[in-house]
C-alpha atoms as a PDB file:
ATOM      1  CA  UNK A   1      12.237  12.783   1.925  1.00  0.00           C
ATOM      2  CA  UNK A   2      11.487   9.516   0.113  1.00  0.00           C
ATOM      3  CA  UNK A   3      11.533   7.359   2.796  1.00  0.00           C
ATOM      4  CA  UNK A   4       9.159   9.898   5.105  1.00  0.00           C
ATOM      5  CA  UNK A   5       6.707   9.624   2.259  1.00  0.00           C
ATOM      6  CA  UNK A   6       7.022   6.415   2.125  1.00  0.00           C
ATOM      7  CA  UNK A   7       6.816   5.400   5.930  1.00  0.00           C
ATOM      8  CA  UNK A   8       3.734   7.310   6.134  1.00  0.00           C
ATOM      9  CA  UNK A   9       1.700   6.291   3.785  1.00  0.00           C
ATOM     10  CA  UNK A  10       2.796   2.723   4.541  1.00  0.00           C
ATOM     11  CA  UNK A  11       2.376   3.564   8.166  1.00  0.00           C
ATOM     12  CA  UNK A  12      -1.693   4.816   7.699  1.00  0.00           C
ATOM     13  CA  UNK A  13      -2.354   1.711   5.659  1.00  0.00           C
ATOM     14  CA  UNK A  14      -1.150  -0.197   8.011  1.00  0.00           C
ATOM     15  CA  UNK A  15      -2.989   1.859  10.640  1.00  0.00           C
ATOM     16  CA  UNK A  16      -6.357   1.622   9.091  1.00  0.00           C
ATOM     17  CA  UNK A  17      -6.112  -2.671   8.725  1.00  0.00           C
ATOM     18  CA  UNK A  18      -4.988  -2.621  12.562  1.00  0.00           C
ATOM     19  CA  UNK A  19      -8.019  -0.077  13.569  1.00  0.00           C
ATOM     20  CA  UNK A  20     -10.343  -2.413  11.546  1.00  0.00           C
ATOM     21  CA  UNK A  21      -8.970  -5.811  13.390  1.00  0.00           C
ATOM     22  CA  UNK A  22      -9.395  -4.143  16.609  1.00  0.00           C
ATOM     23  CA  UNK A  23     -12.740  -2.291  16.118  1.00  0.00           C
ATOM     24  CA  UNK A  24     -14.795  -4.860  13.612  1.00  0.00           C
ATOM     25  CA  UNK A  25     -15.652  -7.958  14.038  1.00  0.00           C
ATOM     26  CA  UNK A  26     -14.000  -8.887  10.219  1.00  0.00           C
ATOM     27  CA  UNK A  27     -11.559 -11.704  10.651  1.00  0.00           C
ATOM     28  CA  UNK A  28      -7.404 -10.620   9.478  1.00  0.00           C
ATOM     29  CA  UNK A  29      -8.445 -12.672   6.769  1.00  0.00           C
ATOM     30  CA  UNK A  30     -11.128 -10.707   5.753  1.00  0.00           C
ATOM     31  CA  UNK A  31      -9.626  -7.246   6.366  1.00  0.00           C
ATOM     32  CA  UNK A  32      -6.377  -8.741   4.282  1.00  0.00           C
ATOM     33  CA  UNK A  33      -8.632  -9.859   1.471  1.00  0.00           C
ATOM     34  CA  UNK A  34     -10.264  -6.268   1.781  1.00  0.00           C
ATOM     35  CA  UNK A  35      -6.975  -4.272   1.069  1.00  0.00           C
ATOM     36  CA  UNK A  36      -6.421  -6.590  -1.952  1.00  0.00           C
ATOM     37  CA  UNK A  37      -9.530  -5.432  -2.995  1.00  0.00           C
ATOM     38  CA  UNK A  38      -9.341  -1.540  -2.036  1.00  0.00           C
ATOM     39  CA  UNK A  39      -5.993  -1.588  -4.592  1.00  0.00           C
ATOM     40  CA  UNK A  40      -7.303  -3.413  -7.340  1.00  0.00           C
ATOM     41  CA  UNK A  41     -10.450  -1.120  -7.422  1.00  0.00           C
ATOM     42  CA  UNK A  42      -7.880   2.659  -6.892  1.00  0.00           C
ATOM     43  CA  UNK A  43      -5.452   0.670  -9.295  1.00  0.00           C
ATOM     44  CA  UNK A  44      -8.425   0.150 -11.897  1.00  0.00           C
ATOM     45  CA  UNK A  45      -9.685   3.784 -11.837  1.00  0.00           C
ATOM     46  CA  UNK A  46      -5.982   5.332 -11.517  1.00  0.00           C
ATOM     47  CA  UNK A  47      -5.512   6.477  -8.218  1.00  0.00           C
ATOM     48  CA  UNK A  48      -2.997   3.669  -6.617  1.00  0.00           C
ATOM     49  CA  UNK A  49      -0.817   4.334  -9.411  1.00  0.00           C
ATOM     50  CA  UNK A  50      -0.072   8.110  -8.357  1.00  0.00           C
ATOM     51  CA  UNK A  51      -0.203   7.033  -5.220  1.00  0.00           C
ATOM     52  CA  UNK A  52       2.481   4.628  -5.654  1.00  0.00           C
ATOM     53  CA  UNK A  53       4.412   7.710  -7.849  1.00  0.00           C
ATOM     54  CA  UNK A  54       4.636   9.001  -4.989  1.00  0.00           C
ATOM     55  CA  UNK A  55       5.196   7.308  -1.885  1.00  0.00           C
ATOM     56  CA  UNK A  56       7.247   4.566  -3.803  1.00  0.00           C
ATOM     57  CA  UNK A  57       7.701   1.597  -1.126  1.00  0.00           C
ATOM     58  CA  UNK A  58       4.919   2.583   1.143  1.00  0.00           C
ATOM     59  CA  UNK A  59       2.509   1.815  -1.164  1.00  0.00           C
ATOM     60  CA  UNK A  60       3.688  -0.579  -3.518  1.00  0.00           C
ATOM     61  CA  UNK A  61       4.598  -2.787  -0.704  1.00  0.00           C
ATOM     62  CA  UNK A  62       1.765  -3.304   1.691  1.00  0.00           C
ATOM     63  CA  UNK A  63      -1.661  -5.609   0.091  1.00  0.00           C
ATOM     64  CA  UNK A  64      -3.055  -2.651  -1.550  1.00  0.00           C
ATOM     65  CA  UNK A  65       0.088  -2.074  -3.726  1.00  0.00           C
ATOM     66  CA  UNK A  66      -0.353  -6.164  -4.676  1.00  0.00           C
ATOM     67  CA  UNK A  67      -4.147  -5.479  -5.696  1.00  0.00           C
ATOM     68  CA  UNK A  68      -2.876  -2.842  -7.697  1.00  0.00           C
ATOM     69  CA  UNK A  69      -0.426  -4.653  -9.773  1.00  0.00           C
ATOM     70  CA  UNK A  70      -3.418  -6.926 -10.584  1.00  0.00           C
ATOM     71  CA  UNK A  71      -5.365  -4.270 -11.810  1.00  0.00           C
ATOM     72  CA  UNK A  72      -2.131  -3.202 -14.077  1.00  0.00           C
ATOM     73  CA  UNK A  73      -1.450  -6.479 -14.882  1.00  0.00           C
ATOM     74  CA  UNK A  74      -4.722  -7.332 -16.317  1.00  0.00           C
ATOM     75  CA  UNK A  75      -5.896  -3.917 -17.880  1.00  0.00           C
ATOM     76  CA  UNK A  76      -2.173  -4.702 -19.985  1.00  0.00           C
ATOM     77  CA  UNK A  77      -3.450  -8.170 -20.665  1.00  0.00           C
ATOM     78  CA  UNK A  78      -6.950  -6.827 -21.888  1.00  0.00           C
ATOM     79  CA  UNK A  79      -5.657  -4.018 -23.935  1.00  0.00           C
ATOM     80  CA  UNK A  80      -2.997  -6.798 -25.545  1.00  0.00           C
ATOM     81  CA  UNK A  81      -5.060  -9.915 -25.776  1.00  0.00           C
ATOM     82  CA  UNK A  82      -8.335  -8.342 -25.440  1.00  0.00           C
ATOM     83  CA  UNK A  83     -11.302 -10.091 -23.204  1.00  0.00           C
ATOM     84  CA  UNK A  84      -9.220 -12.912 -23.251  1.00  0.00           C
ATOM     85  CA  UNK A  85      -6.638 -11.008 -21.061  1.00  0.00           C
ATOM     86  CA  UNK A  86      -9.116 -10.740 -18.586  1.00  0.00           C
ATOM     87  CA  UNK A  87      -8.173 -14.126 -17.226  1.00  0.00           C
ATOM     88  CA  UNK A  88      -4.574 -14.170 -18.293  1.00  0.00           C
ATOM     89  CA  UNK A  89      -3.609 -10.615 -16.571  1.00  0.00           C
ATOM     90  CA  UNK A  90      -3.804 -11.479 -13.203  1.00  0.00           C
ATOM     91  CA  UNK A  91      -1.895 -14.753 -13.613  1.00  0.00           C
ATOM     92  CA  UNK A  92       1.158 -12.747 -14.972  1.00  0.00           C
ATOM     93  CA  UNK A  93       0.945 -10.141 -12.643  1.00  0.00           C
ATOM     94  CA  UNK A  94       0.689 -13.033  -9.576  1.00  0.00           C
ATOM     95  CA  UNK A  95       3.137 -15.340 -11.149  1.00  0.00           C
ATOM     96  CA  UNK A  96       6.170 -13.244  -9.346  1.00  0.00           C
ATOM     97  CA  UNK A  97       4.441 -13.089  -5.433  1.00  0.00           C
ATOM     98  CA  UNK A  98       3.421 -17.106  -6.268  1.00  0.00           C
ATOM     99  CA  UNK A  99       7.145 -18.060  -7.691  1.00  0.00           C
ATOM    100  CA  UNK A 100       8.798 -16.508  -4.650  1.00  0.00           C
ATOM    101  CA  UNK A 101       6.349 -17.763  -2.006  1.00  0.00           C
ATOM    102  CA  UNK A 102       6.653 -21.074  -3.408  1.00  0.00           C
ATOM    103  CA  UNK A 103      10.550 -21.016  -3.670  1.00  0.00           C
ATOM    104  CA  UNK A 104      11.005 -19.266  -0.198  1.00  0.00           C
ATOM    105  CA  UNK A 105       8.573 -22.365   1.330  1.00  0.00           C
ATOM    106  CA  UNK A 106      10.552 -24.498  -0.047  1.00  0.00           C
ATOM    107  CA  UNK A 107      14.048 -23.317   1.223  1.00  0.00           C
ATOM    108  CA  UNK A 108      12.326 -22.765   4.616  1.00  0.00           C
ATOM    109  CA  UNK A 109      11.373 -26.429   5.113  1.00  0.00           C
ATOM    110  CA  UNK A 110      14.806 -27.519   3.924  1.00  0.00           C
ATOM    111  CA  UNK A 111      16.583 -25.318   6.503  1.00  0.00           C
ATOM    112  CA  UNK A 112      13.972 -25.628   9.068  1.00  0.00           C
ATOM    113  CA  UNK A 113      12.452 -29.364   9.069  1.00  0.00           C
ATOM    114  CA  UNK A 114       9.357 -30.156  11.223  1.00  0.00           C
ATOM    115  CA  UNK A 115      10.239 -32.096  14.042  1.00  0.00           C
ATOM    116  CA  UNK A 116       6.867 -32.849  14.538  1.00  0.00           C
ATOM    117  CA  UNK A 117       6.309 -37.092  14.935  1.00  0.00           C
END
């Protein structure tokens, strides 16, 4: 039952950005900036996080689930540093998605050089 809840929810997030690429005019940029956005704003008023409860991987996985671990991230940081976490929160909660971007970037140009010339 897990993974059903979890490859719908996933699924209709995933639905909704490709209706809005295909329908709009807003850039994948845009609409992947937007979903950041969308789950730092249900993350800051509560609703991502039962959300997540939930449908674990399907929503803690897609952009939305990344905006909401911002919002976490920072409302900890505020509540422990106070308005001075307001700038430090997201850092810690990005510091993970940056680390392994940077190390898997890494690894990929080692393994797969640009033969480029």
């Amino acid at each position: 039952m897990e993974y059903l809840k979890a490859f719908l929810v996933g699924g209709m997030i995933c639905c909704v950005c490709q209706v809005l690429i295909d329908k709009t005019a807003l850039t994948p940029a845009r609409i992947l900036t937007g979903c950041v956005v969308a789950g730092v704003l249900l993350g800051a008023v509560g609703l991502y996080p039962a959300l997540a409860d939930w449908a674990g991987a399907g929503a803690t996985v897609p952009l939305t689930g990344f905006g909401s671990a911002l919002a976490k991230g920072t409302r900890e940081a505020v509540e422990r540093d106070g308005l001075l976490g307001a700038l430090t929160g997201p850092l810690s909660a990005a510091a993970g998605g940056i680390t392994a971007a940077v190390l898997f970037g890494t690894l990929a140009a080692l393994i797969f050089p640009s033969r480029e010339k």
